[in-house]
PDB file of N, CA and C in Angstrom:
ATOM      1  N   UNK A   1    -114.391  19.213 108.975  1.00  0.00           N
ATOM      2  CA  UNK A   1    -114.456  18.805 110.364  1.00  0.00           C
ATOM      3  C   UNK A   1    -114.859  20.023 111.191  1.00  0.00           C
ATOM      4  N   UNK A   2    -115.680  19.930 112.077  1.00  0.00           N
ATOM      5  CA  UNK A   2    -116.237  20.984 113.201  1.00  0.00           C
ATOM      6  C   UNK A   2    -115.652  20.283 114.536  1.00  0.00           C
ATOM      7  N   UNK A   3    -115.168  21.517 114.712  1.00  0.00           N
ATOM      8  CA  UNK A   3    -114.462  21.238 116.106  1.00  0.00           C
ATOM      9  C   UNK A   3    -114.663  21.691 117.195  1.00  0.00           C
ATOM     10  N   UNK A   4    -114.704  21.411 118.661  1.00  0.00           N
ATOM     11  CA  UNK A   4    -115.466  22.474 119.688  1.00  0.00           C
ATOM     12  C   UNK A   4    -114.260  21.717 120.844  1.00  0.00           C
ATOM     13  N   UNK A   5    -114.124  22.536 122.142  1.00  0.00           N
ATOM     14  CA  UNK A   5    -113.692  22.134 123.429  1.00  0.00           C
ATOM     15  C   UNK A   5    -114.966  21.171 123.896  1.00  0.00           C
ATOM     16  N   UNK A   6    -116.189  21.448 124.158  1.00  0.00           N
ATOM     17  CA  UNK A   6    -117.035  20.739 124.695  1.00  0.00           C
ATOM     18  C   UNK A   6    -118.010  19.848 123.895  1.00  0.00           C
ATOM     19  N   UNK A   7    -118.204  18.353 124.206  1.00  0.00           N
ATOM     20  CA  UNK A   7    -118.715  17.421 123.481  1.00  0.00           C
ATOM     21  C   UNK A   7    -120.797  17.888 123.213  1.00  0.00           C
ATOM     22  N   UNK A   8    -120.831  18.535 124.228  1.00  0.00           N
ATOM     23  CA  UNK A   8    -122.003  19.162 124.314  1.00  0.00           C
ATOM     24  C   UNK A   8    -122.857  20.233 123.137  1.00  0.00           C
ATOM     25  N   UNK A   9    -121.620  21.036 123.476  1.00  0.00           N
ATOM     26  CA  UNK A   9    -121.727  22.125 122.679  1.00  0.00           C
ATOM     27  C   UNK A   9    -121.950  21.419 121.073  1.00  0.00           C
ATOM     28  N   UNK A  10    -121.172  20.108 120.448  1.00  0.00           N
ATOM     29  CA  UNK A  10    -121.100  19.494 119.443  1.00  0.00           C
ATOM     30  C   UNK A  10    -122.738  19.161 118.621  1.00  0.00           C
ATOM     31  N   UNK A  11    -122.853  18.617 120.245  1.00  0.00           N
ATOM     32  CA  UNK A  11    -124.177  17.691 119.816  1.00  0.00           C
ATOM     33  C   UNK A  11    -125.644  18.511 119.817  1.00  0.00           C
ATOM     34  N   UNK A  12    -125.133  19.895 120.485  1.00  0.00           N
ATOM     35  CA  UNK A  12    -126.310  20.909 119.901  1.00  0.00           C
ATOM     36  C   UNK A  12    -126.497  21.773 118.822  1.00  0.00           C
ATOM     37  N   UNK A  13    -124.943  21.522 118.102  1.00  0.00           N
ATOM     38  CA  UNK A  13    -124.795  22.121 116.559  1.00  0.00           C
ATOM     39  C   UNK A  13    -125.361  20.821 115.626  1.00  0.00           C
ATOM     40  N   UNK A  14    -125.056  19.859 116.364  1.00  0.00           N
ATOM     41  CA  UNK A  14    -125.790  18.231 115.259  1.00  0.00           C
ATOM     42  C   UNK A  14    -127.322  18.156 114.793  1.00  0.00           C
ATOM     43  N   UNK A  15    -127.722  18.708 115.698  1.00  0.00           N
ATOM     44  CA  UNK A  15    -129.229  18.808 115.679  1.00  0.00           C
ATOM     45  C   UNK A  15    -129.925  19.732 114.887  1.00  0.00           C
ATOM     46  N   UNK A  16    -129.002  20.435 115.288  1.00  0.00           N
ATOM     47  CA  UNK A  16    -129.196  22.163 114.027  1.00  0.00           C
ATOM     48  C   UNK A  16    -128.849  21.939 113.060  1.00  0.00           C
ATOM     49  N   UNK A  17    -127.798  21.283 112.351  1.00  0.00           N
ATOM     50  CA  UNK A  17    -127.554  20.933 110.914  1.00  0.00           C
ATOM     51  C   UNK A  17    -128.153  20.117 110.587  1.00  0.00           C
ATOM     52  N   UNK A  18    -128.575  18.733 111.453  1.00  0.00           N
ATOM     53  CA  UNK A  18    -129.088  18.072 110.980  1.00  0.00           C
ATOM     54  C   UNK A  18    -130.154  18.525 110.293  1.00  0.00           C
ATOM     55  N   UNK A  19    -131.608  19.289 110.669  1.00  0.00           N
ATOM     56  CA  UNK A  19    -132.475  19.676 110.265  1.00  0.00           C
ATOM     57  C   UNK A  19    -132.553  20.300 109.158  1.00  0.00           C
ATOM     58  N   UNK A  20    -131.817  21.509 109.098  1.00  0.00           N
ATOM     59  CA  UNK A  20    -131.388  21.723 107.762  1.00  0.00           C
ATOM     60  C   UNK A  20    -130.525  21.183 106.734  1.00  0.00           C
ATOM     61  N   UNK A  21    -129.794  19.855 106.742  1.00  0.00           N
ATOM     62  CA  UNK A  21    -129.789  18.850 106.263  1.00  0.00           C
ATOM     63  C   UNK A  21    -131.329  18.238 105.438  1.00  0.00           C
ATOM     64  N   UNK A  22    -132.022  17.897 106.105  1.00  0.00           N
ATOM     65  CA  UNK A  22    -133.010  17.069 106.203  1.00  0.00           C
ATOM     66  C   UNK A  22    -133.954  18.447 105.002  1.00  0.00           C
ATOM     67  N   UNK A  23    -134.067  19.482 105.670  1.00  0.00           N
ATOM     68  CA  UNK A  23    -135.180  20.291 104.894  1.00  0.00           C
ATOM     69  C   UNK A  23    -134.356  20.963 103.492  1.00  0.00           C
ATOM     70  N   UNK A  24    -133.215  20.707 103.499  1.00  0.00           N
ATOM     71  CA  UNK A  24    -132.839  21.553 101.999  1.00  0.00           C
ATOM     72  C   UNK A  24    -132.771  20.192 100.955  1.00  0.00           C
ATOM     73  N   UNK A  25    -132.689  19.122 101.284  1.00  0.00           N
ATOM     74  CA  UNK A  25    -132.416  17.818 100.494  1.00  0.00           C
ATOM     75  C   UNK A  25    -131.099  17.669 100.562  1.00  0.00           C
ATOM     76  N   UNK A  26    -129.997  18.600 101.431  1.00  0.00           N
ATOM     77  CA  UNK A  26    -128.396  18.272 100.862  1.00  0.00           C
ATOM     78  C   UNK A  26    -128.000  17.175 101.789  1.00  0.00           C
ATOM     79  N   UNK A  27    -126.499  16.248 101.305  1.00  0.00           N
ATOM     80  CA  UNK A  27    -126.024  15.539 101.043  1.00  0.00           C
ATOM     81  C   UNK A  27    -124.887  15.772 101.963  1.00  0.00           C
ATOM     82  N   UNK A  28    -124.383  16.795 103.436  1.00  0.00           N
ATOM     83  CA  UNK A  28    -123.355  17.094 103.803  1.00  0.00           C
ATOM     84  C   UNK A  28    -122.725  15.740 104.399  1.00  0.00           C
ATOM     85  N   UNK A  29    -121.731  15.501 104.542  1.00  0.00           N
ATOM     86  CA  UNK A  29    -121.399  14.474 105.221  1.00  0.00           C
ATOM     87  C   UNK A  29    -119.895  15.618 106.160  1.00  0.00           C
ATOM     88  N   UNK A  30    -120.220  15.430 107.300  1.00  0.00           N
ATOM     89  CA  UNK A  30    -119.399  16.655 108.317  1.00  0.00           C
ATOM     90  C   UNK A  30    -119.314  15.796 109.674  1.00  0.00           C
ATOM     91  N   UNK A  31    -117.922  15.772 109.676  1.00  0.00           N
ATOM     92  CA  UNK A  31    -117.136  14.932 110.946  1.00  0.00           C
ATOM     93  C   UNK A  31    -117.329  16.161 111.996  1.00  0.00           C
ATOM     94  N   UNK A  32    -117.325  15.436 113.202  1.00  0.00           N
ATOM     95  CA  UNK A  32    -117.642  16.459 114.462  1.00  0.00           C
ATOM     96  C   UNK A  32    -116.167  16.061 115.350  1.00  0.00           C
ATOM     97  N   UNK A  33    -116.176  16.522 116.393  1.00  0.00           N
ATOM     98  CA  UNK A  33    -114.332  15.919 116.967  1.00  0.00           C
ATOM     99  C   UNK A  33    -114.592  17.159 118.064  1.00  0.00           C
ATOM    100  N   UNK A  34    -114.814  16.891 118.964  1.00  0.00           N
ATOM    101  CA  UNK A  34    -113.737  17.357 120.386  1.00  0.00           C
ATOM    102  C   UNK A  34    -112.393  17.851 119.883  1.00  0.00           C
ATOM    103  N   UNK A  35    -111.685  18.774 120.398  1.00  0.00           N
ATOM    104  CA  UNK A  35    -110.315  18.939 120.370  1.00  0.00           C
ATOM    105  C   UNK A  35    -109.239  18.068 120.786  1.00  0.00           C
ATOM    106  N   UNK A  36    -109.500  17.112 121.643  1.00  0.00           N
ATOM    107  CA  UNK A  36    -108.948  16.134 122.361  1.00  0.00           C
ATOM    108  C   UNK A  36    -109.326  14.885 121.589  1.00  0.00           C
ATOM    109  N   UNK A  37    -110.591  14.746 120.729  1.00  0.00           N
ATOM    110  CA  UNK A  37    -110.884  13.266 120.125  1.00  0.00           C
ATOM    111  C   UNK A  37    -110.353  13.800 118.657  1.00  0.00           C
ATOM    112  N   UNK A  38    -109.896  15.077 118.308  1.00  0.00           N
ATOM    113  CA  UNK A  38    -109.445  15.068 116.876  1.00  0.00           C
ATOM    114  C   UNK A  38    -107.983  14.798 116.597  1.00  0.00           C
ATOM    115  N   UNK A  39    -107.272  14.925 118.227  1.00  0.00           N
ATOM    116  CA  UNK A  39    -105.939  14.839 118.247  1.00  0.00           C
ATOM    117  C   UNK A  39    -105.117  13.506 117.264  1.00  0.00           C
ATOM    118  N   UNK A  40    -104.295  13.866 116.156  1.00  0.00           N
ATOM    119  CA  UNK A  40    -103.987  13.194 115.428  1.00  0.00           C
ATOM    120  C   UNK A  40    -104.882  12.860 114.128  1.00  0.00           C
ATOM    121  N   UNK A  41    -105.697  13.463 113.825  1.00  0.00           N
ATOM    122  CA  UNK A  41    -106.409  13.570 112.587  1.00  0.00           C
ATOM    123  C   UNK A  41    -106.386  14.322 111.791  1.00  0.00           C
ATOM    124  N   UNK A  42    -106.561  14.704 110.605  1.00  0.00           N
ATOM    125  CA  UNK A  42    -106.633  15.742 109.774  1.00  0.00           C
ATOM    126  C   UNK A  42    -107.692  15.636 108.910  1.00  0.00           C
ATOM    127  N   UNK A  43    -107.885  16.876 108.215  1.00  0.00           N
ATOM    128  CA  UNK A  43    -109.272  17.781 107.547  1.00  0.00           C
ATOM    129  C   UNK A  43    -108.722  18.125 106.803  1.00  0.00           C
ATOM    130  N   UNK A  44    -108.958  18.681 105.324  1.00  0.00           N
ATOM    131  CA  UNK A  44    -108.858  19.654 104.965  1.00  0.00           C
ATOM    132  C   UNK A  44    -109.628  21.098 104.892  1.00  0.00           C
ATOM    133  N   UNK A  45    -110.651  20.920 105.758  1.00  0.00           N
ATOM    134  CA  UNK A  45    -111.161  21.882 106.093  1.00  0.00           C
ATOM    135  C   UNK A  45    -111.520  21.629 107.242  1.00  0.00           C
ATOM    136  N   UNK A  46    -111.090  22.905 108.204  1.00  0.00           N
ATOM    137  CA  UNK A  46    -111.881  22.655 109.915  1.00  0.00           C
ATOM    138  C   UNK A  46    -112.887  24.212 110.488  1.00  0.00           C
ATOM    139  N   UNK A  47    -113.525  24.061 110.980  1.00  0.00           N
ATOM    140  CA  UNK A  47    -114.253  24.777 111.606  1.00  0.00           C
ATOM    141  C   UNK A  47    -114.461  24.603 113.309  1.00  0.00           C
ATOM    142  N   UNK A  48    -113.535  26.014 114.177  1.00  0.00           N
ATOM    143  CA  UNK A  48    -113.923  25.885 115.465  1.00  0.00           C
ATOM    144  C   UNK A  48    -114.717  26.890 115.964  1.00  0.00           C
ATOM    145  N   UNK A  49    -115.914  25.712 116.816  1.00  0.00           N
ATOM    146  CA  UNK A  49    -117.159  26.954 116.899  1.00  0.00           C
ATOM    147  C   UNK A  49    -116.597  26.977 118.639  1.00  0.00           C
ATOM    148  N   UNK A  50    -118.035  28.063 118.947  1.00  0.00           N
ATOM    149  CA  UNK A  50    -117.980  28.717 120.018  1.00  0.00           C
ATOM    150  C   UNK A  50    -116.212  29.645 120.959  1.00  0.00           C
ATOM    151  N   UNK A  51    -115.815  29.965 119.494  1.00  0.00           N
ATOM    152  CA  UNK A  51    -114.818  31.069 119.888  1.00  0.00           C
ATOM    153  C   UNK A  51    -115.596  32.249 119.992  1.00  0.00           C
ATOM    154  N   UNK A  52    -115.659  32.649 121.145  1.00  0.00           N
ATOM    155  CA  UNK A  52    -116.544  33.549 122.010  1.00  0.00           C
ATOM    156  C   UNK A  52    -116.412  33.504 123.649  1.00  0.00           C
ATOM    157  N   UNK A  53    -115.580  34.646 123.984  1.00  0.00           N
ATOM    158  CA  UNK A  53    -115.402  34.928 125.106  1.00  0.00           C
ATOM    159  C   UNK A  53    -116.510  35.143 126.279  1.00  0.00           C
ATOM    160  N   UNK A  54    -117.378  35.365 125.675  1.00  0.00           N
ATOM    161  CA  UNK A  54    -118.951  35.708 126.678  1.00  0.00           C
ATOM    162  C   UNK A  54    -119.020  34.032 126.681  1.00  0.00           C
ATOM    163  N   UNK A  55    -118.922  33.314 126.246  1.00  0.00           N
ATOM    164  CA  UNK A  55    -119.571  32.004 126.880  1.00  0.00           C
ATOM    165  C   UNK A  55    -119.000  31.287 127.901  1.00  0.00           C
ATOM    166  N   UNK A  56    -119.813  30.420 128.732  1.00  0.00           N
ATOM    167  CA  UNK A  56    -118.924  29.781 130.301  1.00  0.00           C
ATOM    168  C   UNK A  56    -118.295  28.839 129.114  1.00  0.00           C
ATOM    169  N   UNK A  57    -118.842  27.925 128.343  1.00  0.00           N
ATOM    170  CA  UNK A  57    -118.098  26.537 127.640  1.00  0.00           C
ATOM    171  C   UNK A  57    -118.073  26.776 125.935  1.00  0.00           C
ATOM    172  N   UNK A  58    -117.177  28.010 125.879  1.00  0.00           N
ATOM    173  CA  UNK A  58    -116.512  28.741 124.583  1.00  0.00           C
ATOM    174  C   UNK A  58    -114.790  28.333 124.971  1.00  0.00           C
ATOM    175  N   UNK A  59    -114.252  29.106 124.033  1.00  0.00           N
ATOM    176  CA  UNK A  59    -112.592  29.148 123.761  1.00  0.00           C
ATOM    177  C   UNK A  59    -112.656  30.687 123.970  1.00  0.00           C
ATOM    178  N   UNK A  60    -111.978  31.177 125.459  1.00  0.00           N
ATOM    179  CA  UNK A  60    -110.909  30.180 126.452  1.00  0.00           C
ATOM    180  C   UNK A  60    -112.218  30.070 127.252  1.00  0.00           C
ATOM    181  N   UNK A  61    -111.995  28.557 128.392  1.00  0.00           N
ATOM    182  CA  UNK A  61    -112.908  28.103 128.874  1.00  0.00           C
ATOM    183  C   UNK A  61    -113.022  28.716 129.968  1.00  0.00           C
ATOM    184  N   UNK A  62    -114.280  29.347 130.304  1.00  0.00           N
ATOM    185  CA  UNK A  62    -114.937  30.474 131.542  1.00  0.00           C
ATOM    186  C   UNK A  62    -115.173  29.318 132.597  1.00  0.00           C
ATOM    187  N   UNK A  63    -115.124  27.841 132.016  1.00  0.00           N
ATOM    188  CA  UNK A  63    -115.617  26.835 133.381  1.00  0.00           C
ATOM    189  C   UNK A  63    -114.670  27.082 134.728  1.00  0.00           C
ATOM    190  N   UNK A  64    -114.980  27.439 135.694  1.00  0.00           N
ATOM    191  CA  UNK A  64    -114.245  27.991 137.168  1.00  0.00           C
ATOM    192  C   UNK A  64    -114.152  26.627 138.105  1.00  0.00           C
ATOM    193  N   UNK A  65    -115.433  25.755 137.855  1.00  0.00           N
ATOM    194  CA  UNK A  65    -115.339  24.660 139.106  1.00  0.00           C
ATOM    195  C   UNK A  65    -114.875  23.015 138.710  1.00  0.00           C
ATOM    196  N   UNK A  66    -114.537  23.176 137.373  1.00  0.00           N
ATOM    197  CA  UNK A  66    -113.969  22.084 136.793  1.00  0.00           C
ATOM    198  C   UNK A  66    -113.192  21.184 138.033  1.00  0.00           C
ATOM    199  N   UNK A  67    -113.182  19.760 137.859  1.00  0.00           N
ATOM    200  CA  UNK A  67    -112.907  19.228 138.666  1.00  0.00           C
ATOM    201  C   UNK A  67    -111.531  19.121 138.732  1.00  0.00           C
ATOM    202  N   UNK A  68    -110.756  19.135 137.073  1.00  0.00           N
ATOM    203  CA  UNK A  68    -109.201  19.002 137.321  1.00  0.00           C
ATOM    204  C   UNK A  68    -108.372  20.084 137.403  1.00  0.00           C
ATOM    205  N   UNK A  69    -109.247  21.210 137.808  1.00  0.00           N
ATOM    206  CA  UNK A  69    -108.398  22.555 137.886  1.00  0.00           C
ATOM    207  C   UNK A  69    -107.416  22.024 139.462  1.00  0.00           C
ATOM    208  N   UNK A  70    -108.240  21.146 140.267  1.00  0.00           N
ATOM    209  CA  UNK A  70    -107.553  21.195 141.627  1.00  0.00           C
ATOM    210  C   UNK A  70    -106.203  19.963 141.762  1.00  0.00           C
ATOM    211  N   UNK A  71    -106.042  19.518 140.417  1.00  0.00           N
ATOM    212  CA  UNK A  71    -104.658  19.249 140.001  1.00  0.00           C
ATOM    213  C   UNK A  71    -103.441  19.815 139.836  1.00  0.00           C
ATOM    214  N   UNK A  72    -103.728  21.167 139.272  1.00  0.00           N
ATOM    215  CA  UNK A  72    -102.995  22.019 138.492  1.00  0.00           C
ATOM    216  C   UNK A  72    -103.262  23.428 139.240  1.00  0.00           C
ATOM    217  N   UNK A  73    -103.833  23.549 139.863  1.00  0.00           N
ATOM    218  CA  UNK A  73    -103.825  24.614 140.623  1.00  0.00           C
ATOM    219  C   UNK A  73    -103.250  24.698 142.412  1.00  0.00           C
ATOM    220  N   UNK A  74    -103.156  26.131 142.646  1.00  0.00           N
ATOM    221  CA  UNK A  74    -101.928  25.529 144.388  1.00  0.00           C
ATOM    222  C   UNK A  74    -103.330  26.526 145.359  1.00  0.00           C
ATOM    223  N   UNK A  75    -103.718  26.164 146.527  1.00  0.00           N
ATOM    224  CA  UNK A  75    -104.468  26.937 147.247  1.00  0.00           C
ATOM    225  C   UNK A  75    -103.579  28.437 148.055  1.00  0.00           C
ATOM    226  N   UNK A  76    -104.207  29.464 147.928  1.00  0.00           N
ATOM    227  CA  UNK A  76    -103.607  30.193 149.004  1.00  0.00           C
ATOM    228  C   UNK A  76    -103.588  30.582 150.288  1.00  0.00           C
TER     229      UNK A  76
END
């Protein structure tokens, strides 16, 4: 299973494996999952990409204008 915070980030690693899928002849069969859509599932093997601090939509998330930060956050 490959796992990411952002559904985005997912579907631009899909494209990339896919291809090399397609050009080596292999056979991968690889579940993708949000952190939030894997909740309650298990792998025996997982992979979480974009742990990398330089990115805005890596682990921890650099996103600043998210809409539900103004839930959870107090103005000063």
């Amino acid at each position: 299973m490959i796992l990411s915070r952002y559904q985005e980030n997912l579907n631009s690693l899909k494209g990339q494996l896919s291809s090399i899928n397609t050009s080596s002849n292999l056979d991968l069969e690889i579940e993708y999952n949000t952190f939030h859509g894997a909740k309650g599932l298990e792998s025996d093997n997982v992979i979480i990409i974009d742990v990398n601090s330089n990115k805005v939509k890596g682990i921890p998330s650099r996103v600043t204008d998210d809409e539900l930060l103004r839930f959870v956050t107090f103005k000063s």
